[in-house]
Protein backbone atom coordinates (compact mmCIF):
# COMPACT_ATOMS: atom_id res chain seq x y z
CA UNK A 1 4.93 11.01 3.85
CA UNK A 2 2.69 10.56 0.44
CA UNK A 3 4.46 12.46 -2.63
CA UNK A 4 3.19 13.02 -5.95
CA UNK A 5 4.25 14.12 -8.93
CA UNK A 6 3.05 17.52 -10.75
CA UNK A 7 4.12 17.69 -14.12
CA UNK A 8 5.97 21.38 -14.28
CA UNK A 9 6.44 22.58 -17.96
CA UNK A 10 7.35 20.13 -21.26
CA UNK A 11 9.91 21.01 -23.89
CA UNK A 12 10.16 19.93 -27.44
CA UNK A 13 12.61 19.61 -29.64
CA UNK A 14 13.87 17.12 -32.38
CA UNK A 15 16.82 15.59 -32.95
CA UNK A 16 17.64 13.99 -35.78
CA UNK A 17 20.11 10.75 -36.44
CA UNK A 18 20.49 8.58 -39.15
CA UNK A 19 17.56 6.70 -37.25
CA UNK A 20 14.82 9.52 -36.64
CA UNK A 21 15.23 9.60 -33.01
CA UNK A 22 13.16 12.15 -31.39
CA UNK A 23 13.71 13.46 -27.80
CA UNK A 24 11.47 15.43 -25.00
CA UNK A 25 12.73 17.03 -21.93
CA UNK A 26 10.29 16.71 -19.09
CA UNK A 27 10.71 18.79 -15.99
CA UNK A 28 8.86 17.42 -13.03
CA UNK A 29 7.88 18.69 -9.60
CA UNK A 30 7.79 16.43 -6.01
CA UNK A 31 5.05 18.06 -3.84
CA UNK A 32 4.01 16.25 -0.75
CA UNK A 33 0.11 15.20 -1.04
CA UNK A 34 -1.47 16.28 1.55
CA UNK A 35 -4.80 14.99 -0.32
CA UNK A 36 -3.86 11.01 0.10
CA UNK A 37 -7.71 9.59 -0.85
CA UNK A 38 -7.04 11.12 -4.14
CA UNK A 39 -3.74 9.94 -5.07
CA UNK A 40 -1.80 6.44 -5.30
CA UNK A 41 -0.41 6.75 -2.48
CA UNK A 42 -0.01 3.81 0.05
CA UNK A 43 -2.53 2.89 2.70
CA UNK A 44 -0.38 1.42 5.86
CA UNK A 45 -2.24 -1.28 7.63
CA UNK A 46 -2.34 -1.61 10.88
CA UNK A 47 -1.00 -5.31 10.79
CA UNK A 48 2.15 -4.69 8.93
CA UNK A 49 1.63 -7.10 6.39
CA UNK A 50 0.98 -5.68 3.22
CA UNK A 51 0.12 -2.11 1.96
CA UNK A 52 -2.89 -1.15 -0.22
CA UNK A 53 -3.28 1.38 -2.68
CA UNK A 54 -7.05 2.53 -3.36
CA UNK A 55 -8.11 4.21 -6.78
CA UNK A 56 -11.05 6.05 -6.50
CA UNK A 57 -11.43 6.50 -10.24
CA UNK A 58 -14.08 4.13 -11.73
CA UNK A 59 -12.87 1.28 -14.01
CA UNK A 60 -14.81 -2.03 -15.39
CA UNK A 61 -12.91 -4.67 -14.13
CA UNK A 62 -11.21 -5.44 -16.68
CA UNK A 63 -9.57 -2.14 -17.19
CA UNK A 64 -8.87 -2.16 -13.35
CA UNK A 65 -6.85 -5.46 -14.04
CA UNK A 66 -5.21 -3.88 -16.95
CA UNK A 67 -4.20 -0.61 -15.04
CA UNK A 68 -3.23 -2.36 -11.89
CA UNK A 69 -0.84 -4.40 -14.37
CA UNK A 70 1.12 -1.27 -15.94
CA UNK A 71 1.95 -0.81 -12.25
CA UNK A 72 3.23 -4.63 -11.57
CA UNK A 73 0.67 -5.46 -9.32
CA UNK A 74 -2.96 -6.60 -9.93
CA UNK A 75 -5.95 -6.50 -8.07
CA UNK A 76 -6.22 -7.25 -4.96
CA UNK A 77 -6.24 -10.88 -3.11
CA UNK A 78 -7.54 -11.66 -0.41
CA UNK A 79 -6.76 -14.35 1.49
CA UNK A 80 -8.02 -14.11 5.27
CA UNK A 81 -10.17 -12.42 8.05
CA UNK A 82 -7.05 -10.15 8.66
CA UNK A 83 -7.02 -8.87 5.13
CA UNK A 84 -10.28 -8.50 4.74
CA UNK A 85 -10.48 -6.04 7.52
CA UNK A 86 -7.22 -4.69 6.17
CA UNK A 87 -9.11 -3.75 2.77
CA UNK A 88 -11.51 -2.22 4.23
CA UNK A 89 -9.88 -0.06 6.43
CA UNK A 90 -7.77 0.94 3.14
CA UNK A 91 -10.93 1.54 1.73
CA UNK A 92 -11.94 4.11 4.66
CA UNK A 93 -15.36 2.29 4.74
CA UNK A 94 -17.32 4.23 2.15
CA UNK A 95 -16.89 2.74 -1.28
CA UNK A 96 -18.00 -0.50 -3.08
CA UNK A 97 -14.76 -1.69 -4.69
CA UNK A 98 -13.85 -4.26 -7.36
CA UNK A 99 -11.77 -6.95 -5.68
CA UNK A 100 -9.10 -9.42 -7.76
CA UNK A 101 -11.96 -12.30 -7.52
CA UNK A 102 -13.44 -13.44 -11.16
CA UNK A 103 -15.46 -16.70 -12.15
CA UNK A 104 -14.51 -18.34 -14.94
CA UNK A 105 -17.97 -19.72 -15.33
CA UNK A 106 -16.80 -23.31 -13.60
CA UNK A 107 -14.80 -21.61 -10.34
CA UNK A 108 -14.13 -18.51 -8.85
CA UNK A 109 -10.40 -17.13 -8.23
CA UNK A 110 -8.11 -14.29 -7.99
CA UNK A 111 -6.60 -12.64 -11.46
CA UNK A 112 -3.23 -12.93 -10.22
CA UNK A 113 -3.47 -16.47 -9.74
CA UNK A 114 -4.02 -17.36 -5.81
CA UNK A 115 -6.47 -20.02 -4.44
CA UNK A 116 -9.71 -18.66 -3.32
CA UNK A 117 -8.77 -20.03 0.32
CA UNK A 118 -11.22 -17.88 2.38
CA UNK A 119 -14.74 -16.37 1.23
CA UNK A 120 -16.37 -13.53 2.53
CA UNK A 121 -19.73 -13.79 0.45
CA UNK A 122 -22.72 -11.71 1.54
CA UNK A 123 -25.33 -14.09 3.21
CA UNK A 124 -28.44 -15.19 0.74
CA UNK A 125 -27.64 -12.44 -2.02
CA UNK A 126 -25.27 -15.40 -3.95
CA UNK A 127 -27.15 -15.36 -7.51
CA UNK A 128 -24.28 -16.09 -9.96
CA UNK A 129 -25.13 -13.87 -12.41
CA UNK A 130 -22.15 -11.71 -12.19
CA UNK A 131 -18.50 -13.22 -12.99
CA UNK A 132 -16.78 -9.90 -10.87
CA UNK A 133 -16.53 -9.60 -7.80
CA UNK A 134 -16.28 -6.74 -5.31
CA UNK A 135 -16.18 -6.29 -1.59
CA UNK A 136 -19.07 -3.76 -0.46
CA UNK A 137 -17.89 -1.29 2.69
CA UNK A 138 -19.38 -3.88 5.09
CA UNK A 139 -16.73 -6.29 3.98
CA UNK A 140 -19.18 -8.51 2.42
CA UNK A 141 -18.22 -9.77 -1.21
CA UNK A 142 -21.08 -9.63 -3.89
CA UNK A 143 -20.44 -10.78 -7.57
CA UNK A 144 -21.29 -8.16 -10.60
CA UNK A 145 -21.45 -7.39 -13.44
CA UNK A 146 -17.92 -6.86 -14.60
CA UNK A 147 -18.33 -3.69 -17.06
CA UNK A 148 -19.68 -2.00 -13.95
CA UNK A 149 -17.51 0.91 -13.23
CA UNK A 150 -16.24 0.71 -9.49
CA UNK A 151 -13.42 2.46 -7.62
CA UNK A 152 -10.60 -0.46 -6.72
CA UNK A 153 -7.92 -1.72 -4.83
CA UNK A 154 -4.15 -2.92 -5.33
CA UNK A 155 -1.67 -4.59 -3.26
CA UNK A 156 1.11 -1.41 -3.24
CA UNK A 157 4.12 -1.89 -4.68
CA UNK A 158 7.33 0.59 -4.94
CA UNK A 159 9.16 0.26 -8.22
């Protein structure tokens, strides 16, 4: 089961200390999600190795990097056949996504610091123009340009 959070109702109110503290009270709601492809909720793979979470709202890549970060996680890696097909189940084979892979003009890798140990490169469309990459719904990986905004995908973690 997928929950998610619905904020409720906010209340104010100020406290003061000899060092200006300031408090809010925050009420919050659990509601199961019965909407999943909307949410951050986690994708269970079929091979039991790792989870995915996919946001459908558009970032550049950098900002998909960034967000994926405030969560502990970053983009994601991929690192074999199995994953590949893994991401793209996640993805529910519809959307072109930004992937973890970068060039840094010399070599491409992942942002979270893994070897680029398997490829996945669309055949004859390689033109090294773009320094992002992104994995397309037929699993193929394309490079782009990275203030594109694209959907994504993260490794899920639980905090």
């Amino acid at each position: 089961m997928c929950l998610k959070m619905i904020l409720l109702k906010v209340s104010w109110f100020t406290y003061t200390l000899p060092l200006h503290t300031a408090n809010v009270i925050v009420q919050l709601l659990w509601q199961q999600d019965i909407n999943t492809h909307k949410s951050l909720c986690p994708t269970e793979m079929p091979n039991g190795t790792r989870s995915y979470t996919l946001v459908q709202q558009a970032k550049s890549w950098g900002d998909a990097v960034r967000y994926c970060r405030q969560y502990y996680t970053d983009l994601v890696s991929i690192l074999s056949v199995t994953e590949n097909e893994a991401v793209m189940e996640a993805a529910n084979s519809g959307y072109t996504l930004w992937i973890g892979l970068y060039n840094d003009r010399q070599n491409w890798m992942w942002s979270d610091g893994e070897d680029v140990v398997y490829a996945s490169w669309m055949p004859g469309v390689f033109s090294q123009s773009g320094l992002c990459g992104k994995v397309d719904s037929d699993g193929y990986w394309k490079e782009d340009d990275c203030s594109k905004s694209l959907p994504f995908i993260q490794p899920f973690t639980e905090d």
